[in-house]
Protein backbone atom coordinates (compact mmCIF):
# COMPACT_ATOMS: atom_id res chain seq x y z
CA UNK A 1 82.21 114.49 96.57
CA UNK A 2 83.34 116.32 99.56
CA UNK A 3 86.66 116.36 98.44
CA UNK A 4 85.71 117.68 94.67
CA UNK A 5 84.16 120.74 96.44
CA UNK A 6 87.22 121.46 98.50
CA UNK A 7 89.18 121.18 95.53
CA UNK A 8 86.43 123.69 93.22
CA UNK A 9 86.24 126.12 96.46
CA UNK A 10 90.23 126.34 96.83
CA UNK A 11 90.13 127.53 92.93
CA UNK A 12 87.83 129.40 93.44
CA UNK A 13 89.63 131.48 96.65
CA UNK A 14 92.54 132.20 94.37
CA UNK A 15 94.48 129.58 95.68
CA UNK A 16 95.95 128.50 92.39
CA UNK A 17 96.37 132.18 90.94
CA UNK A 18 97.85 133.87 93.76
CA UNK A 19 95.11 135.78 95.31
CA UNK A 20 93.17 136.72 92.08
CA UNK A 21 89.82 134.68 92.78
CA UNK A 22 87.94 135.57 89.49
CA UNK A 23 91.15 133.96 87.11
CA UNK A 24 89.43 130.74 87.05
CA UNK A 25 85.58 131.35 87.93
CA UNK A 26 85.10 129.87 84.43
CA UNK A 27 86.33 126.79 85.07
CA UNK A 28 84.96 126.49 88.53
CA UNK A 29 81.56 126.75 86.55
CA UNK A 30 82.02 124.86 84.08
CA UNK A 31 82.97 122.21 86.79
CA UNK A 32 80.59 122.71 89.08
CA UNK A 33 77.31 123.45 86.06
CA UNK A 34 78.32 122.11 82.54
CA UNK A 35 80.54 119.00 83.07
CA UNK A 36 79.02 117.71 79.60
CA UNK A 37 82.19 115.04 79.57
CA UNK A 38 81.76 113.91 83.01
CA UNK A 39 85.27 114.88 84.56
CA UNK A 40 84.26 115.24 87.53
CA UNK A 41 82.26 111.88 88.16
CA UNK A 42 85.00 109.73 88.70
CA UNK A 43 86.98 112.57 90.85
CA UNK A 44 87.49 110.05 94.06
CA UNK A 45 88.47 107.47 91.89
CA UNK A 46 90.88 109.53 90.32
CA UNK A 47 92.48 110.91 93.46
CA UNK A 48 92.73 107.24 95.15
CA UNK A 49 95.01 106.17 91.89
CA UNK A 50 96.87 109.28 92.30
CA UNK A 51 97.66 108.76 96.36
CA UNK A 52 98.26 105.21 94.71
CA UNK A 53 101.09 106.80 92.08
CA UNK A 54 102.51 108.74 95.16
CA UNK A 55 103.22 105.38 96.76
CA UNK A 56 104.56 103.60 93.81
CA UNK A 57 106.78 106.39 92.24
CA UNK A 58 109.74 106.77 94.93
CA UNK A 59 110.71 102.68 94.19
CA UNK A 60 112.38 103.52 90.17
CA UNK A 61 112.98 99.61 90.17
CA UNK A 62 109.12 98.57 91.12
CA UNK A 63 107.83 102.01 89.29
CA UNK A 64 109.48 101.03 86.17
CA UNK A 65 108.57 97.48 86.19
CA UNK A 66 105.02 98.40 86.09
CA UNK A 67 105.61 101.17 83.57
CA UNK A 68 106.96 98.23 81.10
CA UNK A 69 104.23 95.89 81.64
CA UNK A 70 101.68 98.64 81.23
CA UNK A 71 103.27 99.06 77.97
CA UNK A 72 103.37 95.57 76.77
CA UNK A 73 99.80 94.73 77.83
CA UNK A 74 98.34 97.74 75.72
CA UNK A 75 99.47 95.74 72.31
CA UNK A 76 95.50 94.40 72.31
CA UNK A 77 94.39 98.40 72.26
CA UNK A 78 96.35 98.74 69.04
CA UNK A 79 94.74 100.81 66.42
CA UNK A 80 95.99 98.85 64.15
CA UNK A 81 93.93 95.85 66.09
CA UNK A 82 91.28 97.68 66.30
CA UNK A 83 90.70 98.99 62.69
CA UNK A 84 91.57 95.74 60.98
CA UNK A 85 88.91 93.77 63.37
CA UNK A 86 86.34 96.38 62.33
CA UNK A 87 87.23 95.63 58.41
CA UNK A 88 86.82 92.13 58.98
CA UNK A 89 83.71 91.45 61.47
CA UNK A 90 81.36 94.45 60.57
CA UNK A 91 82.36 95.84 57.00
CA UNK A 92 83.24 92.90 55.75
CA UNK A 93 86.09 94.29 53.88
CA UNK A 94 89.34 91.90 53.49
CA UNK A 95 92.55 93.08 54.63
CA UNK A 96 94.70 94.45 51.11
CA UNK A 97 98.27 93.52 52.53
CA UNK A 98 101.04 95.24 53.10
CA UNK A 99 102.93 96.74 50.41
């Protein structure tokens, strides 16, 4: 991604640590040659939602509309859910109560 590389290059100039180019050559590295958890391969994605966000955020009514439907759709990634489905459909295991 074009813009990924402008991004890497500008840390690696020293933009982000006031002149001192070698602060984050690590990281530029590990960016650019060992991204083992794939950060970077959803990078445009990422920065189209965030342009997205800087839309949204200046309308507090709309902003925090979304913020509480966000919430209440995110009951079905419960833990709780999730863990008591797994007892049930693959261990077989039945669910003890609550005590």
């Amino acid at each position: 991604s074009p813009r990924l590389s402008q991004a890497i290059q500008a840390i690696e100039s020293g933009w982000f640590s006031s002149g001192d180019a070698g602060l984050f050559t690590s990281l530029a590295n590990a960016l650019r040659h060992h991204d083992y958890y794939m950060v970077t391969a959803d990078f445009d994605t990422y920065y189209a939602t965030q342009r997205q966000v800087d839309e949204l955020w200046p309308s507090q009514a709309g902003w925090t509309r979304m913020s509480i439907l966000n919430m209440a759709n995110m009951a079905w990634f419960s833990s709780d859910r999730s863990i008591s489905e797994y007892a049930h459909d693959i261990w077989n295991v039945p669910a003890a109560g609550a005590q």
